[in-house]
N, C-alpha and C. Protein backbone atom coordinates (compact mmCIF):
# COMPACT_ATOMS: atom_id res chain seq x y z
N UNK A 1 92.52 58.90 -69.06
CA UNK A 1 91.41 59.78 -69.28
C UNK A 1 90.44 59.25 -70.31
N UNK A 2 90.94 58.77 -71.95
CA UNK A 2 90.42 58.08 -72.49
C UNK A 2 88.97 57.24 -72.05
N UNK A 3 90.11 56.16 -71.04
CA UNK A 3 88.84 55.30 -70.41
C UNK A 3 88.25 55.73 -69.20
N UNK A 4 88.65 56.73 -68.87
CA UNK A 4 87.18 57.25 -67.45
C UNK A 4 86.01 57.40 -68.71
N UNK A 5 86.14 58.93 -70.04
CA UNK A 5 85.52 58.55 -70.92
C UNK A 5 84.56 57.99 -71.67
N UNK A 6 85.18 56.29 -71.65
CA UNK A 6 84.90 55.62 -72.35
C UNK A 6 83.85 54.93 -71.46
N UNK A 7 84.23 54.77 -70.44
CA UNK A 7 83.20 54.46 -69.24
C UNK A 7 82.28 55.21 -69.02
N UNK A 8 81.73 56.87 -69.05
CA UNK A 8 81.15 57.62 -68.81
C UNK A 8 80.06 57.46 -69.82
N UNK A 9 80.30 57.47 -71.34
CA UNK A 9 79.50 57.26 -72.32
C UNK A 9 79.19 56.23 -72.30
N UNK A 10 79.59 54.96 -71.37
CA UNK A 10 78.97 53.44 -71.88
C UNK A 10 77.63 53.77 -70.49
N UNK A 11 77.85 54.29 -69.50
CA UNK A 11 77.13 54.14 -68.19
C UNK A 11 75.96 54.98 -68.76
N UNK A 12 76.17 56.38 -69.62
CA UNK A 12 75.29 56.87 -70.20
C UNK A 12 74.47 56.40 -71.01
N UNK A 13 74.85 55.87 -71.76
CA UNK A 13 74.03 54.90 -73.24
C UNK A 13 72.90 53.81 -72.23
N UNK A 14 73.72 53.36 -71.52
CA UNK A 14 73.26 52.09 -70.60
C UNK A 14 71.67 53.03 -70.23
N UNK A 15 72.23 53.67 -69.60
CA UNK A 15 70.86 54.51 -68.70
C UNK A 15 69.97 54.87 -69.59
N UNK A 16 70.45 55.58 -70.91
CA UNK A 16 69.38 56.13 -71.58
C UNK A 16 68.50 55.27 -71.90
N UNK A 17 69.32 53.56 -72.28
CA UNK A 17 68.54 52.92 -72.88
C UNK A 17 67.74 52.41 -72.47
N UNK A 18 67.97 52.13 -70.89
CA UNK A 18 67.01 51.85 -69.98
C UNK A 18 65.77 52.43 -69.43
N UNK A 19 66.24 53.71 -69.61
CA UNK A 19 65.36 54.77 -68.88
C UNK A 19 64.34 55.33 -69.91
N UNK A 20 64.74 55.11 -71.12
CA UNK A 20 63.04 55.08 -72.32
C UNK A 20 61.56 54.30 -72.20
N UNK A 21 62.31 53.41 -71.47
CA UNK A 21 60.78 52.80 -71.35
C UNK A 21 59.66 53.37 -70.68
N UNK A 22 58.19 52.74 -71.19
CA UNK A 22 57.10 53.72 -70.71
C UNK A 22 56.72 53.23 -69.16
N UNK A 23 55.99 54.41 -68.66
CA UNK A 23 55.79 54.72 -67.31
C UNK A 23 55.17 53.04 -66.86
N UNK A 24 54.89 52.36 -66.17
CA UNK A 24 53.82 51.25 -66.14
C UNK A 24 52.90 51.35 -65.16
N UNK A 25 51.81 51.68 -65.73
CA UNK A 25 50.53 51.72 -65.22
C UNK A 25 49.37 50.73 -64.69
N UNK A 26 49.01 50.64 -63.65
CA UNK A 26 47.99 49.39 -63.28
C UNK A 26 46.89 49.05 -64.49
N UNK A 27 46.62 48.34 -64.33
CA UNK A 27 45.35 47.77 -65.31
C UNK A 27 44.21 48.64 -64.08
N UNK A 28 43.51 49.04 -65.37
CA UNK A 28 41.99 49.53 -64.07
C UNK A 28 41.01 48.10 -63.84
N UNK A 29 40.29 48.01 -63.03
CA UNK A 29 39.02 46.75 -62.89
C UNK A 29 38.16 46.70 -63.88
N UNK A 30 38.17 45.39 -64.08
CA UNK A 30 37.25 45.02 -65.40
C UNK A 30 36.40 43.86 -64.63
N UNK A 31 34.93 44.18 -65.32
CA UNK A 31 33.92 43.15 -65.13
C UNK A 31 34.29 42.22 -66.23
N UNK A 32 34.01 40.81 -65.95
CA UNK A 32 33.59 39.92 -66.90
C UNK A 32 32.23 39.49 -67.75
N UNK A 33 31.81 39.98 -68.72
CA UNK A 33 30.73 40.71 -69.44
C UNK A 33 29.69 39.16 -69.96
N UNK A 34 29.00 38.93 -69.37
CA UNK A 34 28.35 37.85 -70.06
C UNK A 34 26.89 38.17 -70.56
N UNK A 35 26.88 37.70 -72.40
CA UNK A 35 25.54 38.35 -72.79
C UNK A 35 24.97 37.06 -72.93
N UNK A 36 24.14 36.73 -72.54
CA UNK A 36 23.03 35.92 -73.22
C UNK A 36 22.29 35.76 -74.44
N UNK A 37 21.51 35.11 -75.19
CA UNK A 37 20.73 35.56 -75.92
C UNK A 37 19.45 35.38 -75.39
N UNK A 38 18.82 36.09 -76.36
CA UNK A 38 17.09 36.73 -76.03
C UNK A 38 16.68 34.84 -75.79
N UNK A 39 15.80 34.63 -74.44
CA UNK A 39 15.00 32.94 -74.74
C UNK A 39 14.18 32.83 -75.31
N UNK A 40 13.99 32.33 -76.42
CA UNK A 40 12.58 31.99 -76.84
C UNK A 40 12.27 30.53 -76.75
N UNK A 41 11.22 30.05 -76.61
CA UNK A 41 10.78 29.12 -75.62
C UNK A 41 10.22 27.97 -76.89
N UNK A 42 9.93 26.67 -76.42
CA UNK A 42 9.17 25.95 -77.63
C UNK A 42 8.41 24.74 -75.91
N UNK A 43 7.38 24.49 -77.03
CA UNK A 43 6.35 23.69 -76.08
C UNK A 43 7.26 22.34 -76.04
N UNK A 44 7.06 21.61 -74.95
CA UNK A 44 7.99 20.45 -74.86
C UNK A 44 6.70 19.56 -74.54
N UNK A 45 6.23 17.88 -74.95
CA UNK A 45 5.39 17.01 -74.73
C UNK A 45 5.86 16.03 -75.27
N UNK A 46 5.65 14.66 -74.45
CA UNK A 46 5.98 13.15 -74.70
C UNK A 46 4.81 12.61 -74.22
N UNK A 47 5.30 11.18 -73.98
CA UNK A 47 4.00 10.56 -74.13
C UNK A 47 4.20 10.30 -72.07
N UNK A 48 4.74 11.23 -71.06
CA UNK A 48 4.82 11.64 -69.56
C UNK A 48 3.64 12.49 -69.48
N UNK A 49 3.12 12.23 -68.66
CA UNK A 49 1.63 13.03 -67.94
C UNK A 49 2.01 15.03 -67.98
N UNK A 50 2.84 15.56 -68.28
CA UNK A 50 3.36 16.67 -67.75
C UNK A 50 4.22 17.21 -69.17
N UNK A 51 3.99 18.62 -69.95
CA UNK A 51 3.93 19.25 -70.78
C UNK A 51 4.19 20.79 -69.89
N UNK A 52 5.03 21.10 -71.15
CA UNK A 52 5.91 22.83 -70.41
C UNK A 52 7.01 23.27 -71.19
N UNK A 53 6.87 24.84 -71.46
CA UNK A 53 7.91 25.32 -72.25
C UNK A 53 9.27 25.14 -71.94
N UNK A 54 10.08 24.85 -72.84
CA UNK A 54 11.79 24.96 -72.37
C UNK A 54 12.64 26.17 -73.51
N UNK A 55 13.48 26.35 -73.40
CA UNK A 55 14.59 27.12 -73.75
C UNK A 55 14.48 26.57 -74.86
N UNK A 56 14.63 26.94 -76.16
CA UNK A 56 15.59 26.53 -77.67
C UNK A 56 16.52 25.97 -77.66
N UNK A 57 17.60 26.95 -76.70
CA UNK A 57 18.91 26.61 -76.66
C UNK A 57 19.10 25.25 -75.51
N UNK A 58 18.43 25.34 -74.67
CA UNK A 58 19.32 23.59 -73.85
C UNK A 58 18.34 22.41 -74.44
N UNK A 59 19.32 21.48 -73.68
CA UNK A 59 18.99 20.40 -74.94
C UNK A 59 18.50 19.23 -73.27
N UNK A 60 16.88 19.01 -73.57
CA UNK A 60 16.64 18.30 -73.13
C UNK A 60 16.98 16.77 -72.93
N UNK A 61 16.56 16.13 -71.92
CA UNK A 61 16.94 14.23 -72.49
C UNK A 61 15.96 13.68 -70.85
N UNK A 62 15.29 12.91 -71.58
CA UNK A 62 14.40 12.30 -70.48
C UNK A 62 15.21 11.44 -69.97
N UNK A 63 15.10 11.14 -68.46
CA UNK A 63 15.32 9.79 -67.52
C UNK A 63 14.42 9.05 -67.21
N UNK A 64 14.73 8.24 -66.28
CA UNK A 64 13.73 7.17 -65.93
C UNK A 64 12.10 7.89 -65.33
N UNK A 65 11.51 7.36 -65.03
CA UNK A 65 10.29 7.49 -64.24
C UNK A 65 9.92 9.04 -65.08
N UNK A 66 9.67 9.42 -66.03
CA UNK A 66 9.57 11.08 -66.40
C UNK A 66 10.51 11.80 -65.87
N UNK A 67 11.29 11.67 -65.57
CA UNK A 67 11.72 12.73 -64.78
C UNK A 67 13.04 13.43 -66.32
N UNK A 68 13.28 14.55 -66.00
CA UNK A 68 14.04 15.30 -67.00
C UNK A 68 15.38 15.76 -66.77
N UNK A 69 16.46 16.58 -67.71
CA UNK A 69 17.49 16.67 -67.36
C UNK A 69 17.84 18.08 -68.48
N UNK A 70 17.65 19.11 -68.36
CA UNK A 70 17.39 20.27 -69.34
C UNK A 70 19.13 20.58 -69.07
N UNK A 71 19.82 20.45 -70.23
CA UNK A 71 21.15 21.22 -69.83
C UNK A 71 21.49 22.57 -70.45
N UNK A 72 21.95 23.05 -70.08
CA UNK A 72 22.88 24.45 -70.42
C UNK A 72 24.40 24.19 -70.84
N UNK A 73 24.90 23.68 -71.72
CA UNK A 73 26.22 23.65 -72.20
C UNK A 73 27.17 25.18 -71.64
N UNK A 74 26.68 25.65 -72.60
CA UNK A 74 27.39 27.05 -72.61
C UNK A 74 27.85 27.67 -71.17
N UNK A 75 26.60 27.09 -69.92
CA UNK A 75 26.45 27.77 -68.88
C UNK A 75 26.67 26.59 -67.91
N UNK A 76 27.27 25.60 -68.39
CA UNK A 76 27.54 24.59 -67.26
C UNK A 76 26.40 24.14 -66.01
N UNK A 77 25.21 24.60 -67.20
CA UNK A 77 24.39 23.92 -65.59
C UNK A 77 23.16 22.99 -66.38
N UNK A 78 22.30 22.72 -65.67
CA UNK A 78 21.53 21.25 -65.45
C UNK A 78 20.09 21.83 -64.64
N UNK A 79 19.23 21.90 -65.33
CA UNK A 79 17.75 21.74 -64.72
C UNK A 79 17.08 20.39 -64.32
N UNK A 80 16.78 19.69 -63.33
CA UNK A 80 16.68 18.37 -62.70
C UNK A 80 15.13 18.54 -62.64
N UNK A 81 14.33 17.67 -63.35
CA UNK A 81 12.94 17.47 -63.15
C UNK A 81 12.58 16.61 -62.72
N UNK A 82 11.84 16.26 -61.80
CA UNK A 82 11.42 15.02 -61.15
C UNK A 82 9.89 14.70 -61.07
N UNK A 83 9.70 13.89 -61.78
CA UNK A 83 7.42 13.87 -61.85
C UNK A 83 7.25 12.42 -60.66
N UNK A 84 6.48 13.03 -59.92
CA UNK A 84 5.86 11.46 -59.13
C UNK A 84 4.06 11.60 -59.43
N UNK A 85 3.84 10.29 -59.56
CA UNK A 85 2.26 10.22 -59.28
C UNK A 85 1.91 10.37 -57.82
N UNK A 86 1.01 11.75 -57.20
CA UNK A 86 0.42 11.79 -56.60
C UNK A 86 -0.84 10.52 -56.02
N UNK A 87 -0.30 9.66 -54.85
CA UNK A 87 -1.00 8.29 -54.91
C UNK A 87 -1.43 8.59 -53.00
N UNK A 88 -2.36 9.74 -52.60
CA UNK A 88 -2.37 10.02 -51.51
C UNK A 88 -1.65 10.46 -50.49
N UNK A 89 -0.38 10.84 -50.89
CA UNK A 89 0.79 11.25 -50.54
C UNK A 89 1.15 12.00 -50.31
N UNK A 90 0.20 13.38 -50.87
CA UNK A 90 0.63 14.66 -51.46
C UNK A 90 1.17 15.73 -49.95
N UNK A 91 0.84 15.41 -48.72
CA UNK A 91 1.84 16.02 -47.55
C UNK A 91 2.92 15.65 -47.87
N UNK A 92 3.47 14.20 -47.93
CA UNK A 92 4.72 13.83 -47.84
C UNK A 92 5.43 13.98 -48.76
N UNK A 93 5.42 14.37 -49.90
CA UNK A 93 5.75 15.12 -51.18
C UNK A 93 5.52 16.58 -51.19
N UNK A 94 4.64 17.40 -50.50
CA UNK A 94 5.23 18.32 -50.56
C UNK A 94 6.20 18.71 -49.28
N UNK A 95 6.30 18.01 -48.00
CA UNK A 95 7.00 18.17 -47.35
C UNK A 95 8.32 17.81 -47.89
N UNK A 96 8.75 16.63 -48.62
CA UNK A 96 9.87 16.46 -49.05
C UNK A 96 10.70 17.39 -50.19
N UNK A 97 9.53 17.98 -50.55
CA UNK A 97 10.09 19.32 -51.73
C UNK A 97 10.12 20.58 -51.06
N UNK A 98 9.75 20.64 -49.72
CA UNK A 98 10.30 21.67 -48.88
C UNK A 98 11.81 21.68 -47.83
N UNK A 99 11.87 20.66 -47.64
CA UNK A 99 13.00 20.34 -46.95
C UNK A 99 13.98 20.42 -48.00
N UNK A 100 13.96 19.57 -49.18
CA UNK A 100 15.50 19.77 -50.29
C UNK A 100 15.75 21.57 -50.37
N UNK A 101 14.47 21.95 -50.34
CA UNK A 101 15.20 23.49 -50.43
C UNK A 101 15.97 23.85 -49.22
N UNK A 102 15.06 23.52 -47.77
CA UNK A 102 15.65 24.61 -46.79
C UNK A 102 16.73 23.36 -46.10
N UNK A 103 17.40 22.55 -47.34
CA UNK A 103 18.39 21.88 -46.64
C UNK A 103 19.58 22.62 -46.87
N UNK A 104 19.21 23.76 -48.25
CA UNK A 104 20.20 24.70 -48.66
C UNK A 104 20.77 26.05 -47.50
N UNK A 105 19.56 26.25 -46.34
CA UNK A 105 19.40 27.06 -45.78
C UNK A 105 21.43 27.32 -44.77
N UNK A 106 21.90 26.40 -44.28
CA UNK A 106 23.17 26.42 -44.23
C UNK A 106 23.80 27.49 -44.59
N UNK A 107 24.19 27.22 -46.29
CA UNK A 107 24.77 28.19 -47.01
C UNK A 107 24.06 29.04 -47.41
N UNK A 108 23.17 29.42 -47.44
CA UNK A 108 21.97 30.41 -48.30
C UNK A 108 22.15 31.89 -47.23
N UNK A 109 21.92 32.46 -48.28
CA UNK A 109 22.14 33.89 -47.30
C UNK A 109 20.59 34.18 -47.25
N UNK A 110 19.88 33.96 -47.90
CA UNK A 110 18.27 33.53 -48.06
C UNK A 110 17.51 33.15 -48.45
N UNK A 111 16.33 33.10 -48.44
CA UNK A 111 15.56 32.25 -49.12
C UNK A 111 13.66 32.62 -49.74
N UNK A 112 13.88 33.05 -51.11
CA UNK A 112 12.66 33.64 -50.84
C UNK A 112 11.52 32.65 -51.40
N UNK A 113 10.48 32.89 -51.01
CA UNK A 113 9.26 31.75 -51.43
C UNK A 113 7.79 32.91 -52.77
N UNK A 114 7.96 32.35 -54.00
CA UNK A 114 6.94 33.01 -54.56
C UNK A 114 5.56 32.00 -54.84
N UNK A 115 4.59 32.18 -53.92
CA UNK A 115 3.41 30.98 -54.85
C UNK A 115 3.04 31.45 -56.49
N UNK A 116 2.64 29.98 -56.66
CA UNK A 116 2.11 30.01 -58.23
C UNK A 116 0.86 29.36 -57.96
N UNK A 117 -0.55 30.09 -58.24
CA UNK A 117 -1.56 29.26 -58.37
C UNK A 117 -2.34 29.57 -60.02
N UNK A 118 -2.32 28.67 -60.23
CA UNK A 118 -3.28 28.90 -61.98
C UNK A 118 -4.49 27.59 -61.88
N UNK A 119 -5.40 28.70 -61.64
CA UNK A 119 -6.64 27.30 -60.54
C UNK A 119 -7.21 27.02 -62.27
N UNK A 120 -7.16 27.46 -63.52
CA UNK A 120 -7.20 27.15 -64.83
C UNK A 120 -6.69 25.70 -65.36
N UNK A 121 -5.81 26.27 -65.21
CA UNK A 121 -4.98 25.01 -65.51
C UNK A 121 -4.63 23.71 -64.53
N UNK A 122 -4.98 23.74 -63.35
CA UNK A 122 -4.77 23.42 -62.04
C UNK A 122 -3.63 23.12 -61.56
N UNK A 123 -2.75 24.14 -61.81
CA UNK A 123 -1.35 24.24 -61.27
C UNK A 123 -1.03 25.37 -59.97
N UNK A 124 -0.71 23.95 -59.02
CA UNK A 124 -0.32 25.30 -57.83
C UNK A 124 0.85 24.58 -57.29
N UNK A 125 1.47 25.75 -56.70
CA UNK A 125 3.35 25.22 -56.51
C UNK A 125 3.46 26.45 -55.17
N UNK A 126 4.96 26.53 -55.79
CA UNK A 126 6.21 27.40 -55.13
C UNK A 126 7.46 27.51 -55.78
N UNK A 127 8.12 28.53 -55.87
CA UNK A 127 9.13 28.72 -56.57
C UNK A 127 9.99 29.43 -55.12
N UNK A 128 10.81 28.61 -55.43
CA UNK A 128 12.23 29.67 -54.39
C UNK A 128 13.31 29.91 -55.03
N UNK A 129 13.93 30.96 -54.31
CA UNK A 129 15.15 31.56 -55.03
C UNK A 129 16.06 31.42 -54.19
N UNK A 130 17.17 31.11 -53.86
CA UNK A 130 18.15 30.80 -52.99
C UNK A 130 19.05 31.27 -53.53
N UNK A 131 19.25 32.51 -52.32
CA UNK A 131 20.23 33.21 -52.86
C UNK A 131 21.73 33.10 -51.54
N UNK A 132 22.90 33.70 -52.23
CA UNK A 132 23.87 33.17 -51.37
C UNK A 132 24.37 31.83 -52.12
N UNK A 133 25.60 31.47 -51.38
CA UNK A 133 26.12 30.55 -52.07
C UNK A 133 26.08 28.81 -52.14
N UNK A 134 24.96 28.18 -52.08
CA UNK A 134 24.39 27.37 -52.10
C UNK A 134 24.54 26.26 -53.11
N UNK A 135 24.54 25.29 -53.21
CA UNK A 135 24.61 24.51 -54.15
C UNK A 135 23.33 24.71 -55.46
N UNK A 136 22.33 25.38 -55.29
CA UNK A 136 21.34 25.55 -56.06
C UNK A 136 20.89 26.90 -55.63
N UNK A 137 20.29 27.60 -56.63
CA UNK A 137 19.99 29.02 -56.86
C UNK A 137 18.35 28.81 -56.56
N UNK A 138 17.81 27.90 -57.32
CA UNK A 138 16.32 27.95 -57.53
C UNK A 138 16.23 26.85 -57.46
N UNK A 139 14.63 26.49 -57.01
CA UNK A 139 14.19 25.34 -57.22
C UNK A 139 12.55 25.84 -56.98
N UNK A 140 11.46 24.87 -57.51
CA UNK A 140 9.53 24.88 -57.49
C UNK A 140 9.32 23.29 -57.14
N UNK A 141 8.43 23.35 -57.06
CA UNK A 141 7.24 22.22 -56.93
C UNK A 141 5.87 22.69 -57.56
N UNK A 142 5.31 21.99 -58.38
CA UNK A 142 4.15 22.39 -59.08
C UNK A 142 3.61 20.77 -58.59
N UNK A 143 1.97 21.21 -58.58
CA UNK A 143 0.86 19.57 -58.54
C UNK A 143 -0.46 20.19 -58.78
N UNK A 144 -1.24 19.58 -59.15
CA UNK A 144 -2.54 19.43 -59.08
C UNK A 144 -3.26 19.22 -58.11
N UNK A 145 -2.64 19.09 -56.84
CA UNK A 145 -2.88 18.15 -55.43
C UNK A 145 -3.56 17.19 -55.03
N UNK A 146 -4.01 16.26 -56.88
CA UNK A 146 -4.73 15.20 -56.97
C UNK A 146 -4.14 14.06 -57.45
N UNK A 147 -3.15 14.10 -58.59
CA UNK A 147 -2.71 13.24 -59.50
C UNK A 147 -1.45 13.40 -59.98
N UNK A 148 -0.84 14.89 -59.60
CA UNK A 148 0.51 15.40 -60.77
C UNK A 148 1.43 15.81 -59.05
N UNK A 149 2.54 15.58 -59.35
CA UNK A 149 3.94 16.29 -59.06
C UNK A 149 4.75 16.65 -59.08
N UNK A 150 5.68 17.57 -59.32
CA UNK A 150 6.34 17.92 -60.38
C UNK A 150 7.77 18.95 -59.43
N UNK A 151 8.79 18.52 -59.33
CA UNK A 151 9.88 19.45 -58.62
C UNK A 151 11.23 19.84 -59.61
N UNK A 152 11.77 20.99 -59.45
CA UNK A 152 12.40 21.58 -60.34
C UNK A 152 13.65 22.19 -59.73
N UNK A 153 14.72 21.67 -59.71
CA UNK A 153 15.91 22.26 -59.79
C UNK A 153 17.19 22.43 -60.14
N UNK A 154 18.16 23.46 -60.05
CA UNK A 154 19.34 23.91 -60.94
C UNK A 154 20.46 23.65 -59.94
N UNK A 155 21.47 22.88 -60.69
CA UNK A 155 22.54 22.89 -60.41
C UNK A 155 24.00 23.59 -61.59
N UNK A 156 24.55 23.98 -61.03
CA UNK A 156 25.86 24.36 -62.10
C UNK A 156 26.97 23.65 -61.70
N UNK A 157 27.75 23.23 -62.77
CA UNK A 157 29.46 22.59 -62.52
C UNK A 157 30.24 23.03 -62.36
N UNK A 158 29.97 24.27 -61.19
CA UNK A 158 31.35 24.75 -60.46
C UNK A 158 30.87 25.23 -59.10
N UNK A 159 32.30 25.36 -58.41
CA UNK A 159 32.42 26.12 -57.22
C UNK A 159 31.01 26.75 -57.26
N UNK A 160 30.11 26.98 -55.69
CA UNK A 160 28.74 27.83 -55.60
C UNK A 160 29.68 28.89 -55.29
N UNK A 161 29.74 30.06 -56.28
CA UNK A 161 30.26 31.49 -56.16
C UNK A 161 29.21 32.29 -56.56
N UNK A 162 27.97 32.50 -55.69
CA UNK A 162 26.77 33.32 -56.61
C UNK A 162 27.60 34.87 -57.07
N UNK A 163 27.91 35.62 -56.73
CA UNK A 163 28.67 36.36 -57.71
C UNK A 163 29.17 36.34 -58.83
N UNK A 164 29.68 35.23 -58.95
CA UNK A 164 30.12 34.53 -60.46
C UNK A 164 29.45 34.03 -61.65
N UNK A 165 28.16 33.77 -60.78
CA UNK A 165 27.10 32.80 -61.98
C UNK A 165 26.20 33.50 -61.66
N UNK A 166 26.11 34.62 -61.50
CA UNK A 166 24.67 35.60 -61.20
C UNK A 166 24.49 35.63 -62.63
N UNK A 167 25.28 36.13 -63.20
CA UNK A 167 23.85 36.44 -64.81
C UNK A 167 23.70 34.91 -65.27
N UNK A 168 24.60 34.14 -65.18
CA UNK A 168 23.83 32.76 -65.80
C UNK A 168 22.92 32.24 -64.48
N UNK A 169 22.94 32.54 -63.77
CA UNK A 169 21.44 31.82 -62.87
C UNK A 169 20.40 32.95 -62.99
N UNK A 170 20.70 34.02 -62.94
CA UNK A 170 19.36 35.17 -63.04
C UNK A 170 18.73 34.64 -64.68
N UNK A 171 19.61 34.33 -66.14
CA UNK A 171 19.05 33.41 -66.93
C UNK A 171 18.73 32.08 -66.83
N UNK A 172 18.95 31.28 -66.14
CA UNK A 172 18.11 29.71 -65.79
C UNK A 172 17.08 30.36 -65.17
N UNK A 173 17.04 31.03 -64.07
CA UNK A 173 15.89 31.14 -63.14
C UNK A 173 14.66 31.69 -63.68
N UNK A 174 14.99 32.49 -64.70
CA UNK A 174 14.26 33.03 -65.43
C UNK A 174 13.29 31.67 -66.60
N UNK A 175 14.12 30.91 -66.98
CA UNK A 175 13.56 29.87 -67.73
C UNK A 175 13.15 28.92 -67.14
N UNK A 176 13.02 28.72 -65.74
CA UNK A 176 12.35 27.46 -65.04
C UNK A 176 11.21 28.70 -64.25
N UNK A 177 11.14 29.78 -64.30
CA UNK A 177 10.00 29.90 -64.16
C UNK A 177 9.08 30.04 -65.34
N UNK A 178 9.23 30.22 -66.15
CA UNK A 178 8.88 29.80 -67.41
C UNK A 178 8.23 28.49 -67.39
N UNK A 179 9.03 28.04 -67.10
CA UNK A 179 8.92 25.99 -67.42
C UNK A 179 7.47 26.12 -66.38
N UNK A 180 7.74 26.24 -65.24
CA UNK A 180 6.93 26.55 -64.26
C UNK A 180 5.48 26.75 -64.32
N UNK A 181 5.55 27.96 -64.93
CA UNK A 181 4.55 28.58 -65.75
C UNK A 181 3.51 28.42 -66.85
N UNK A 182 4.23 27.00 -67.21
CA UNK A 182 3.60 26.94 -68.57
C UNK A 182 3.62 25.09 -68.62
N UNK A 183 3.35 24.92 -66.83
CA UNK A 183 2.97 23.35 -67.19
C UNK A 183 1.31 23.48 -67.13
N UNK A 184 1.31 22.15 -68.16
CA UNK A 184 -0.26 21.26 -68.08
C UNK A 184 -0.13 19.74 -68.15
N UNK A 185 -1.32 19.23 -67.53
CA UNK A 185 -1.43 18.04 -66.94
C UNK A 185 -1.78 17.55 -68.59
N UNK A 186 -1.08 16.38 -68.83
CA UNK A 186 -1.85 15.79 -70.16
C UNK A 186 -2.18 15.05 -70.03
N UNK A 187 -2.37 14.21 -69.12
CA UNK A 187 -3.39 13.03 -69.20
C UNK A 187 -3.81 12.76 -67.56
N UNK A 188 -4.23 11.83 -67.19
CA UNK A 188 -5.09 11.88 -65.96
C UNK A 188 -5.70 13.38 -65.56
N UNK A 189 -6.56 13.99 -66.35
CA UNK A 189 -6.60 14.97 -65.80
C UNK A 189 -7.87 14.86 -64.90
């Protein structure tokens, strides 16, 4: 009798001690929260035909022929500038800065086209937004359609998950239209 007992209080203890633990509850859904900071912009000029605001925060570095390389550390991505001298060409340059976009068309769930004309300054382009999951979000072409050419686009170093990099591309896109916005021709004008 003892040990029925002795068994009864060990099976008990066992259970109680088991059976304290708390209820376990799912985790609820959580967004992944990305803040930016506010851009404030600074004038960018060398001794390249082509002048335009950039970001504070990415850190420019020229390549060959003018052409540029604006990075985003933080945000794993890369603004690609490319300047050609307009030398009678200017169909076949802008045809070629239309095709790199709608070569995205594949993956793109769409594709929207905004003109830029600033007959002031004599900057006229296109800006697209490519949306969907594409290797590039945005890309422009800006010229003078005499002397300047100028094409602009973003890549990031990961998987194209536009869901994922929506607030960091809705912030690049935002700063290459900027860039966009705020070119002038500095010399051959």
């Amino acid at each position: 009798m003892i040990n029925k007992t002795i068994g009864f209080l060990t099976v008990v203890l066992l259970l109680s001690f088991t059976a304290c633990k708390d209820d376990v509850l799912p985790k609820p859904a959580s967004q992944l929260r990305l803040d930016y900071p506010l851009a404030q912009y600074a004038a960018f000029s060398n001794h390249c035909p082509v002048a335009f605001d950039i970001n504070e925060d990415a850190i420019i570095k020229e390549d060959k022929n003018c052409g540029f390389s604006i990075h985003y550390p933080k945000m794993k991505a890369t603004i690609y500038l490319t300047y050609k001298p307009v030398n009678g060409d200017i169909n076949k340059l802008l045809r070629d800065a239309q095709k790199l976009t709608y070569e995205h068309v594949i993956k793109a769930d769409d594709i929207l086209e905004q003109p830029y004309i600033n007959p002031d300054k004599k900057v006229y382009g296109m800006f697209y937004q490519v949306r969907g999951n594409a290797a590039t979000n945005a890309q422009f072409y800006a010229t003078d359609s005499i002397k300047h050419f100028v094409t602009g686009s973003v890549y990031f170093y990961a998987k194209p998950n536009f869901d994922s990099i929506m607030p960091a591309a809705d912030y690049i896109k935002n700063d290459m239209q900027q860039l966009m916005e705020t070119i002038q021709w500095t010399q051959g004008r």
